[in-house]
N, C-alpha and C. Protein backbone atom coordinates (compact mmCIF):
# COMPACT_ATOMS: atom_id res chain seq x y z
N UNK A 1 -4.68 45.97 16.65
CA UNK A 1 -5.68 45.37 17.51
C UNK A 1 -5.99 43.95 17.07
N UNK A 2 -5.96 43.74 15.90
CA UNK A 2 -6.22 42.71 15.36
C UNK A 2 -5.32 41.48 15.61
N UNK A 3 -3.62 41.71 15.46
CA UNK A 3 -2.69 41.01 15.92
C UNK A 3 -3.14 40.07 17.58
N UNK A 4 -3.46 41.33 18.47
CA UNK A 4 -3.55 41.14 19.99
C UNK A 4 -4.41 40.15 19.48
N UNK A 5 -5.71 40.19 19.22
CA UNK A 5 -6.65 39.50 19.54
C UNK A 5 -6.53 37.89 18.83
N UNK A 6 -5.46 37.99 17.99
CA UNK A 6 -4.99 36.35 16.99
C UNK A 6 -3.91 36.56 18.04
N UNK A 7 -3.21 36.84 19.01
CA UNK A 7 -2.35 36.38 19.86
C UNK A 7 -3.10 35.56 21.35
N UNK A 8 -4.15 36.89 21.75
CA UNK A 8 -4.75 36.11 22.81
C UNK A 8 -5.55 34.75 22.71
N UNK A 9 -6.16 34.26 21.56
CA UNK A 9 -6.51 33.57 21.24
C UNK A 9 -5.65 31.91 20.96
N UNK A 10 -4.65 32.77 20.10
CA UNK A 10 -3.57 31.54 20.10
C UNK A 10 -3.12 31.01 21.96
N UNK A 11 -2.68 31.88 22.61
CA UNK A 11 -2.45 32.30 23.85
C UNK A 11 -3.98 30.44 24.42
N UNK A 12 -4.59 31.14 24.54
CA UNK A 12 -5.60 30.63 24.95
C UNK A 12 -6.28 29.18 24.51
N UNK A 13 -5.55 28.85 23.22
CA UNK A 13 -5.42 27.57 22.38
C UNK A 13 -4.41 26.69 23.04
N UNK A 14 -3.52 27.30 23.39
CA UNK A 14 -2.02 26.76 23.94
C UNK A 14 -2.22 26.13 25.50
N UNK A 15 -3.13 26.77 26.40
CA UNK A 15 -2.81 26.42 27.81
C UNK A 15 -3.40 25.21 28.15
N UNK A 16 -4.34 24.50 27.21
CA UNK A 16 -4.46 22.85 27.70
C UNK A 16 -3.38 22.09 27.28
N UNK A 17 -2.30 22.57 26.68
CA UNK A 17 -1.15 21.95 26.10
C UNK A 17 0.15 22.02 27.43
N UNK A 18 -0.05 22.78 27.33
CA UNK A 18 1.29 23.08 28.70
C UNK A 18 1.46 22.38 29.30
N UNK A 19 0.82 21.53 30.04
CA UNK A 19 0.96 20.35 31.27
C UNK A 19 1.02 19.35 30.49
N UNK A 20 1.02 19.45 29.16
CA UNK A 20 1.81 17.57 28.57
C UNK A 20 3.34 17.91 28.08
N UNK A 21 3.79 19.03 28.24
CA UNK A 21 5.15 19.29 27.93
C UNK A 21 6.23 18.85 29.24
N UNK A 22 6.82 17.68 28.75
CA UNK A 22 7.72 16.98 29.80
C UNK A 22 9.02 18.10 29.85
N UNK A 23 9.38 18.18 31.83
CA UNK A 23 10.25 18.75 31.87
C UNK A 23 11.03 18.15 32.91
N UNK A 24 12.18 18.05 32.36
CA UNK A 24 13.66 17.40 33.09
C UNK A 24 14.57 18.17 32.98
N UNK A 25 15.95 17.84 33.73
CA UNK A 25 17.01 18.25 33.74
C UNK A 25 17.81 17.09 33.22
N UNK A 26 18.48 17.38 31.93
CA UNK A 26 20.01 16.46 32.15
C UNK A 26 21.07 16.29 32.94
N UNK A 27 21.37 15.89 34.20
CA UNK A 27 22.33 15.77 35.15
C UNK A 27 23.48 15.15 34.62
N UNK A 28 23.66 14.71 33.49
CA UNK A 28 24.75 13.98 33.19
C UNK A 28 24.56 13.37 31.16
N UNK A 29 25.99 13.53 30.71
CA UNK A 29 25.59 12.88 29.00
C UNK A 29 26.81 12.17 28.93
N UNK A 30 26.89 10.84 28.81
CA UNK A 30 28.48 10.25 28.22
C UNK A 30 27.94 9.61 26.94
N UNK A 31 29.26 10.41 26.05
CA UNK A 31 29.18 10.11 24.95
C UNK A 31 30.54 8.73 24.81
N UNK A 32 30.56 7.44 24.59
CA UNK A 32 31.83 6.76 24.11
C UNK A 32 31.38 5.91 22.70
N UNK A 33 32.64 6.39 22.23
CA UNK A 33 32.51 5.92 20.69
C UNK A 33 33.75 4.95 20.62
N UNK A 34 33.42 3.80 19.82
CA UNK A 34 34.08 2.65 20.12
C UNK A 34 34.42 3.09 18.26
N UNK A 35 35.66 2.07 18.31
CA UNK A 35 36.65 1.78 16.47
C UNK A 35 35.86 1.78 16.17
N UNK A 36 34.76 0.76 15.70
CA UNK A 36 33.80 -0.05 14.62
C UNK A 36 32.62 1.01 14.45
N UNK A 37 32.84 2.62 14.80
CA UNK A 37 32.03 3.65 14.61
C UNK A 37 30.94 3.84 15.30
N UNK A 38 30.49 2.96 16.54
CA UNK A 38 29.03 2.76 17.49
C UNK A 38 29.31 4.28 18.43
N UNK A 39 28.58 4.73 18.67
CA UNK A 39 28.54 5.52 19.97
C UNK A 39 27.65 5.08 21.12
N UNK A 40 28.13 4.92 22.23
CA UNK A 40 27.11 4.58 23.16
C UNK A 40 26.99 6.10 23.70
N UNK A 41 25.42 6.44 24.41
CA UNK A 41 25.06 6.81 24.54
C UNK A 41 24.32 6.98 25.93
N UNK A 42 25.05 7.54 27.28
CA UNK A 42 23.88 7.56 28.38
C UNK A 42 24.09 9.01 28.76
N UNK A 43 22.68 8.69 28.92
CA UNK A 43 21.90 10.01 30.09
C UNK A 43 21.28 9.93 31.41
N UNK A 44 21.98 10.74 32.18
CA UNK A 44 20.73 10.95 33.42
C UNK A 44 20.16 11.90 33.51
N UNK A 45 18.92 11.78 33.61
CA UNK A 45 18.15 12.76 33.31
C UNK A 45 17.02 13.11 34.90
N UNK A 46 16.63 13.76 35.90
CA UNK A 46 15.84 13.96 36.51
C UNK A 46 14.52 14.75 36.32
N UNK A 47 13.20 14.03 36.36
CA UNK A 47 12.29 14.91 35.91
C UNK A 47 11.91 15.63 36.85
N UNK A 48 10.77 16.52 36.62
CA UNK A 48 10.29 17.44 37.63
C UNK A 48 9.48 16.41 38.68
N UNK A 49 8.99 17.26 39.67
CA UNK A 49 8.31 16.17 40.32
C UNK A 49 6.60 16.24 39.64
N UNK A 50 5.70 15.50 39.63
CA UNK A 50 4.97 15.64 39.41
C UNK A 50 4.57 14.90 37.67
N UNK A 51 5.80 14.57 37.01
CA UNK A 51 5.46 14.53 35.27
C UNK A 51 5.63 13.09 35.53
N UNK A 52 4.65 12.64 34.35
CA UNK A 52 3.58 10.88 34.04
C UNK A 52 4.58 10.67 32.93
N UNK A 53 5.37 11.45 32.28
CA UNK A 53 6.19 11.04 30.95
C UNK A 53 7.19 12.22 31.27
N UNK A 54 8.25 11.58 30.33
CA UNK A 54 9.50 12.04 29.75
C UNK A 54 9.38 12.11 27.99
N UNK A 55 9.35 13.41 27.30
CA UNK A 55 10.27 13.36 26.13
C UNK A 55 11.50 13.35 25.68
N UNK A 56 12.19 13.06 25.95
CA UNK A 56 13.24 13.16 25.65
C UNK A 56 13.92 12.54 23.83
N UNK A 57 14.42 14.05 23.04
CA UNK A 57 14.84 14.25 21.66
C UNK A 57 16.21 12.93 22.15
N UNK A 58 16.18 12.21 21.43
CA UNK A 58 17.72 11.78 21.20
C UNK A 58 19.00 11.68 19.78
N UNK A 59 19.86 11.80 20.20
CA UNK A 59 21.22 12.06 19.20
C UNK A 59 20.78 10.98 17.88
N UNK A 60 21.28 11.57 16.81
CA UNK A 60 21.57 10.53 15.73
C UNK A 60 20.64 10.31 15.23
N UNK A 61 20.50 9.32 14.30
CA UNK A 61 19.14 8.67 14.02
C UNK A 61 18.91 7.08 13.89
N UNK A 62 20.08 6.20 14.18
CA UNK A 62 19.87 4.79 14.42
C UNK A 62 20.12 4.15 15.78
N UNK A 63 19.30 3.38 16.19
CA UNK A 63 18.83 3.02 18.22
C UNK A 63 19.00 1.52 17.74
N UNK A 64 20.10 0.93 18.61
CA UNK A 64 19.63 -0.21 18.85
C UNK A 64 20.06 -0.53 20.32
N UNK A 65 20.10 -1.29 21.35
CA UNK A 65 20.04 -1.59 22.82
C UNK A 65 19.68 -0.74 23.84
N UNK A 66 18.22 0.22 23.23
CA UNK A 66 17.89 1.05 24.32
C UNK A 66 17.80 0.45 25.67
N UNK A 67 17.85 1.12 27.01
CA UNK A 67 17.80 0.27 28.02
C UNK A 67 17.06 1.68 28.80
N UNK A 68 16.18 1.65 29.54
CA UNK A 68 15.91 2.12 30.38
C UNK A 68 15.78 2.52 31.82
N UNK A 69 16.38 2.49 32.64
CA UNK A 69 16.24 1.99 33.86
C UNK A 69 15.76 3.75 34.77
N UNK A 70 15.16 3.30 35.66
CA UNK A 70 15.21 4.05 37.05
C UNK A 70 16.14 4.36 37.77
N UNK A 71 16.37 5.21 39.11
CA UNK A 71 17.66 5.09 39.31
C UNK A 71 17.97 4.28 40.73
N UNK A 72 17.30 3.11 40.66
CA UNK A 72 17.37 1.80 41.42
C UNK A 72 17.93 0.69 40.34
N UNK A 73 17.98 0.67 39.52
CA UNK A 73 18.40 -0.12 38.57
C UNK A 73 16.85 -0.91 37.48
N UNK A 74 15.84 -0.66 37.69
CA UNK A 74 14.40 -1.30 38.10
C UNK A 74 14.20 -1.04 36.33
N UNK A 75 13.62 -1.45 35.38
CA UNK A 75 13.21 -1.19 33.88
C UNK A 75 11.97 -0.18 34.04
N UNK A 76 12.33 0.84 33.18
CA UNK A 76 10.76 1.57 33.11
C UNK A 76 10.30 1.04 31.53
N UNK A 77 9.05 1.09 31.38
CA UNK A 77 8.98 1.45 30.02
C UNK A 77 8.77 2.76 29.20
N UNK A 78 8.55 2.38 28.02
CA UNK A 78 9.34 3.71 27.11
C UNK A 78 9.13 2.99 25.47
N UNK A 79 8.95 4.40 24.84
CA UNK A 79 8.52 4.40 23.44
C UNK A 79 9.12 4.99 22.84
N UNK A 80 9.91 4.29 21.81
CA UNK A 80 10.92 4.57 20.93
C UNK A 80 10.27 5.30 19.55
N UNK A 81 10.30 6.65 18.50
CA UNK A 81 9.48 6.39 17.88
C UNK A 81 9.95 8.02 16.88
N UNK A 82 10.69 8.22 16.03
CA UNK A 82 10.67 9.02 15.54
C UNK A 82 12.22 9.96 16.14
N UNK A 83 13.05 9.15 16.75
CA UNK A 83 14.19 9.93 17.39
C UNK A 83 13.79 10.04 18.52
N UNK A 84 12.88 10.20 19.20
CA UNK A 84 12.31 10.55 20.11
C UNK A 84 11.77 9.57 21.26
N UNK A 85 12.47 9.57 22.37
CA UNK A 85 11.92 8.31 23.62
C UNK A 85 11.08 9.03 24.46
N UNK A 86 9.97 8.40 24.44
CA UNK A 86 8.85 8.77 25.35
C UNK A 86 8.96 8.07 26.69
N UNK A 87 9.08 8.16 27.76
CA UNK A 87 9.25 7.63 28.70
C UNK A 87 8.33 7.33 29.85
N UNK A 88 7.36 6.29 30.29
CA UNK A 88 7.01 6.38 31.42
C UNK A 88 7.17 6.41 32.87
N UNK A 89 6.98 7.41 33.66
CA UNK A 89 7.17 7.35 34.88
C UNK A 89 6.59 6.42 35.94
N UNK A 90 7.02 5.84 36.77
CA UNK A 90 5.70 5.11 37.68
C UNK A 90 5.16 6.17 38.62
């Protein structure tokens, strides 16, 4: 009984969290790795409708020429920060 009630509780800790958990689909990953050891790196990614951000985990652990775009070609911004690109939606 005791378990249930440290579950419902946790349970119940958790549901103002849920709606900041970004959810997308990856529609697409090209990986090309050039001689001099670089990998470039793109994704398309579609979010749900409705989400203000993207998390998105990324490969590896060194970033340099992130680029962001929409899929008009248009710059979003986005926060680089721990492996991890945070992305804003408009």
């Amino acid at each position: 009984m005791k378990g249930l009630k440290l579950f419902v509780i946790l349970l119940l800790a958790l549901i103002p969290v849920a709606h900041l958990v970004s959810a997308y689909t990856v529609s697409s990953l090209i990986l090309t790795v050039y001689g001099d050891g670089y990998v470039e790196v793109s994704y398309e990614i579609l979010p749900d409708d409705y989400s203000s951000q993207i998390v998105l985990p990324l490969l590896g652990s060194y970033y340099e020429n992130v680029i962001v775009e929409d899929e008009n070609g248009e710059p979003l911004n986005y926060r680089l920060e721990n492996g991890t690109l945070l992305i804003y939606n408009r």
